[in-house]
C-alpha atoms as a PDB file:
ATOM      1  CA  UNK A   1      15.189  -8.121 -35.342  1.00  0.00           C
ATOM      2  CA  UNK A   2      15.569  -9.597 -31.970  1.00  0.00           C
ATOM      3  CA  UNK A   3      11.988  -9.507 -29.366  1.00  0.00           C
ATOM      4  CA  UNK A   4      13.109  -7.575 -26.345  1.00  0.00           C
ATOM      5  CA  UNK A   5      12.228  -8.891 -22.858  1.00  0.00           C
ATOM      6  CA  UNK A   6       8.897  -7.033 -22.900  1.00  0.00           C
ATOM      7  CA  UNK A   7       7.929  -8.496 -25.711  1.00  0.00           C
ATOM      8  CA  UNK A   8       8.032 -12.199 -24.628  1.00  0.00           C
ATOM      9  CA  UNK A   9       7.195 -10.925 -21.097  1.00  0.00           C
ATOM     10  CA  UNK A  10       4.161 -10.212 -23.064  1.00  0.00           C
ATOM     11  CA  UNK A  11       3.258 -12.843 -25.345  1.00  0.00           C
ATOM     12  CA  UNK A  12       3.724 -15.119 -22.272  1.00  0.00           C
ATOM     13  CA  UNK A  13       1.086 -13.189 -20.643  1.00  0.00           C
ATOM     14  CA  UNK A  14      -1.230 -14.066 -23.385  1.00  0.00           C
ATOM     15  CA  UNK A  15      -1.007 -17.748 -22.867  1.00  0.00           C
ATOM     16  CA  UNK A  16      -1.116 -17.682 -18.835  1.00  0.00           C
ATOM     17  CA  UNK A  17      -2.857 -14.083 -18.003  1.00  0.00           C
ATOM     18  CA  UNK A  18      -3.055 -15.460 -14.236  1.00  0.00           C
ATOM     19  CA  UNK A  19       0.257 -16.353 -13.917  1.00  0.00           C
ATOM     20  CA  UNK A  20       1.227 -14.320 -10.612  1.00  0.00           C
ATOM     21  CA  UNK A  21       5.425 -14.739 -11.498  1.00  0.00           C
ATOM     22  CA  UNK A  22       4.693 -13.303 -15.064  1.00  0.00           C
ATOM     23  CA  UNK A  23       2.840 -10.376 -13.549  1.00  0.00           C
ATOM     24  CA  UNK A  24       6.077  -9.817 -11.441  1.00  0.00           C
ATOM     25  CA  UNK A  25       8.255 -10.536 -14.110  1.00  0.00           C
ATOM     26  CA  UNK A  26       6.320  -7.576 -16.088  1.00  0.00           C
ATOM     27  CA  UNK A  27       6.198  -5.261 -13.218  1.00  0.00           C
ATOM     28  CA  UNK A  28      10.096  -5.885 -13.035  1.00  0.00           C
ATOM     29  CA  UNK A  29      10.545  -4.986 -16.617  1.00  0.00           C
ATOM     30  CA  UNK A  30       8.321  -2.122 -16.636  1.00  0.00           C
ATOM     31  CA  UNK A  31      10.063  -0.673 -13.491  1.00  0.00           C
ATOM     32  CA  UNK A  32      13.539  -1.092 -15.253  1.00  0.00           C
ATOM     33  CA  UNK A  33      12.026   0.783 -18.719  1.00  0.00           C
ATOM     34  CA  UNK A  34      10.600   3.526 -16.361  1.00  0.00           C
ATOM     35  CA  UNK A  35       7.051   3.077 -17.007  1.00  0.00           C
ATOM     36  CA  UNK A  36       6.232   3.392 -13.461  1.00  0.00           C
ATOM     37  CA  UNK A  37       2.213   3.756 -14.000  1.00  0.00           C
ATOM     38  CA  UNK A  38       2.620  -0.260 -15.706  1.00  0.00           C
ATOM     39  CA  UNK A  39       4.785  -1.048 -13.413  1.00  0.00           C
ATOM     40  CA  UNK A  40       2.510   0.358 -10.477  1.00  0.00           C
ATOM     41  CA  UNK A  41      -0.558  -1.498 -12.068  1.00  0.00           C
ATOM     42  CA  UNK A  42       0.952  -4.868 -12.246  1.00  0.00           C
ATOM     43  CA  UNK A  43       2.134  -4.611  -8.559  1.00  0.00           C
ATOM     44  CA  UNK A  44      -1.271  -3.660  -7.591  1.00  0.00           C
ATOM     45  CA  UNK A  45      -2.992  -6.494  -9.242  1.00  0.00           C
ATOM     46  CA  UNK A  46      -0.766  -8.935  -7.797  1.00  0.00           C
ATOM     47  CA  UNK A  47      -1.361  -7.825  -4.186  1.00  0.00           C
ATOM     48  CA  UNK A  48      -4.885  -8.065  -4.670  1.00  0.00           C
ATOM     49  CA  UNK A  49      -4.959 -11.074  -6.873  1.00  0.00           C
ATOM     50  CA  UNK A  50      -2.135 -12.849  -5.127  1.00  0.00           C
ATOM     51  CA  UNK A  51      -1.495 -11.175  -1.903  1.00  0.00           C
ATOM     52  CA  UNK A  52       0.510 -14.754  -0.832  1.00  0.00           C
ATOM     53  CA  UNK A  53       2.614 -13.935  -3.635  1.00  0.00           C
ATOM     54  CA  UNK A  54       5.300 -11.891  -0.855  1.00  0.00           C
ATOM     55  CA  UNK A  55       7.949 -10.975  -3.447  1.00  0.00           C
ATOM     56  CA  UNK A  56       5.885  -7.901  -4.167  1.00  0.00           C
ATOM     57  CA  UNK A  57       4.913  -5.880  -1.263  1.00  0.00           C
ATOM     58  CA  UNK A  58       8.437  -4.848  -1.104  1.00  0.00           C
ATOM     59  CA  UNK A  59       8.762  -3.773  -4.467  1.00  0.00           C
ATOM     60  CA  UNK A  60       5.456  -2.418  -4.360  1.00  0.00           C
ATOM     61  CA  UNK A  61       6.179  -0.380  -1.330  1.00  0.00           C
ATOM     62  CA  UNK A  62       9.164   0.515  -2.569  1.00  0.00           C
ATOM     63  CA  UNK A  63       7.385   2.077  -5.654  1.00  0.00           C
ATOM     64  CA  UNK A  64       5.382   3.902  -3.613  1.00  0.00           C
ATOM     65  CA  UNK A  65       8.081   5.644  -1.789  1.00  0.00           C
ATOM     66  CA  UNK A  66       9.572   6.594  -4.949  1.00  0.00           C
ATOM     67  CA  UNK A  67       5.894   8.459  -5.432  1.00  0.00           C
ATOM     68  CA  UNK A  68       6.115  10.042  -2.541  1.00  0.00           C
ATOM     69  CA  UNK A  69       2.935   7.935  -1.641  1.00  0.00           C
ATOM     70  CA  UNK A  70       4.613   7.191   1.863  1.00  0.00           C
ATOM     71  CA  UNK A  71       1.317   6.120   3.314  1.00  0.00           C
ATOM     72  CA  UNK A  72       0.639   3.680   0.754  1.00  0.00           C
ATOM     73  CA  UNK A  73       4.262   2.303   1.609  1.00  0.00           C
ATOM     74  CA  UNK A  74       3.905   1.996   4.842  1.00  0.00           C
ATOM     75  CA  UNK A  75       0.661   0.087   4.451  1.00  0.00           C
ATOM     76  CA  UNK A  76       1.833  -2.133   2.018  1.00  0.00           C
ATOM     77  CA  UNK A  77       4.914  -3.005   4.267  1.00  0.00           C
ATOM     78  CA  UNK A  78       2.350  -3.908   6.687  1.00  0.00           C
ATOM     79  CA  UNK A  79       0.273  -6.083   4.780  1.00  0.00           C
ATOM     80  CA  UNK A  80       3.192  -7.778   3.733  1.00  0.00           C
ATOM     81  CA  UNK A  81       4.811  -8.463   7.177  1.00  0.00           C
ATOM     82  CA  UNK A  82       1.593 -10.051   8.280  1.00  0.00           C
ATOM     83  CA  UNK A  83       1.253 -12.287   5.363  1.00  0.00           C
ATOM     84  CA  UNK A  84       5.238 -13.328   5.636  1.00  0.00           C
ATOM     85  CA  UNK A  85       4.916 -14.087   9.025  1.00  0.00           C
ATOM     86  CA  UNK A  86       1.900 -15.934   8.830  1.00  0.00           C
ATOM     87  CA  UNK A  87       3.395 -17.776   5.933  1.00  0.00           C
ATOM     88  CA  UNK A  88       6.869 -17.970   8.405  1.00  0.00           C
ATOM     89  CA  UNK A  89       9.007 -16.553   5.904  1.00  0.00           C
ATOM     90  CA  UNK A  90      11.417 -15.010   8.120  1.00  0.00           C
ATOM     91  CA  UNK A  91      13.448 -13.644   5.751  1.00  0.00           C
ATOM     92  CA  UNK A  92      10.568 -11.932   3.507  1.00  0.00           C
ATOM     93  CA  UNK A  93       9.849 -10.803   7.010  1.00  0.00           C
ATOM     94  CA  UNK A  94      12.680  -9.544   7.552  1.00  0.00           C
ATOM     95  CA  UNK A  95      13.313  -7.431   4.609  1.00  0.00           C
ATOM     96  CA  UNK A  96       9.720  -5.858   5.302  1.00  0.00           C
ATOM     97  CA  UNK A  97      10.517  -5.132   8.514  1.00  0.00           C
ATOM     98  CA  UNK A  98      13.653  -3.327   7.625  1.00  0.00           C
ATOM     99  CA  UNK A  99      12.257  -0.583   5.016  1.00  0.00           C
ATOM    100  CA  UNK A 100       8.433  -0.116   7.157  1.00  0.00           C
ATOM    101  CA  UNK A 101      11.135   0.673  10.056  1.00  0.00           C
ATOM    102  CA  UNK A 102      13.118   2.597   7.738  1.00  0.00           C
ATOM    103  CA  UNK A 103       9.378   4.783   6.044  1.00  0.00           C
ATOM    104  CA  UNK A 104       7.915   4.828   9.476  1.00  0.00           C
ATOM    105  CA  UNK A 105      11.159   7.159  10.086  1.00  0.00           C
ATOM    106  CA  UNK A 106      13.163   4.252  12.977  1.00  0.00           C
ATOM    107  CA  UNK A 107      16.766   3.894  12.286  1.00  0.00           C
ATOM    108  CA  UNK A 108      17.815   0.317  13.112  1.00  0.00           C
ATOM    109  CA  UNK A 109      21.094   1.262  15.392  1.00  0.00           C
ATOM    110  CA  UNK A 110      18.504   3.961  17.348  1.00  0.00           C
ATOM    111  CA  UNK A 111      18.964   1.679  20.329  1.00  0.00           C
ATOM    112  CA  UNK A 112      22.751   2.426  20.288  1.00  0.00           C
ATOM    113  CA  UNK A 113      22.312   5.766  22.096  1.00  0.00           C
ATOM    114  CA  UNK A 114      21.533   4.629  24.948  1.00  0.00           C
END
């Protein structure tokens, strides 16, 4: 019988229970298989464990939309944009940028009415 995914995810979890990419990696999985409450409490832990990891506050707000938690979103898109741009990833930034503008209800060609 072949392991699935989760399943090494998992057992590699064991070894390294710290390891922020694993964490992702698990929140990933558990996203794609639906588990959403997993999924949630993986993202959670890394933005309070590893809030520089930046990969996650998109996903994580992301998540949250799909709730309907749109506050949490929009907070979470907001965390993240100050820790990209203190870390100067622009394009981690950027991304961030793009959906808090997007929650917060701003369309980015609004300035084209004018």
């Amino acid at each position: 019988m072949e392991i699935s995914r989760l399943d090494k995810l998992l057992a590699f979890i064991e070894n390294e229970p710290n390891d922020e990419f694993l964490k992702y990696a698990l929140a990933t999985e558990y996203l794609r298989l639906n588990d959403t409450d997993k999924a949630l409490s993986y993202y959670e832990d890394l933005v309070t464990n590893h809030p520089n990891y930046t990969g996650t506050y998109y996903h994580l707000g992301k998540l949250y939309e799909a709730l309907n938690r749109k506050d949490d979103a929009i907070r979470t898109y907001e965390v993240g944009m100050k820790i990209t741009k203190e870390k100067r990833d622009n394009h981690a930034f950027s991304e961030l940028q793009g959906v808090y503008m997007a929650a917060k209800g701003y369309e980015e060609d609004d300035d084209d009415d004018y």
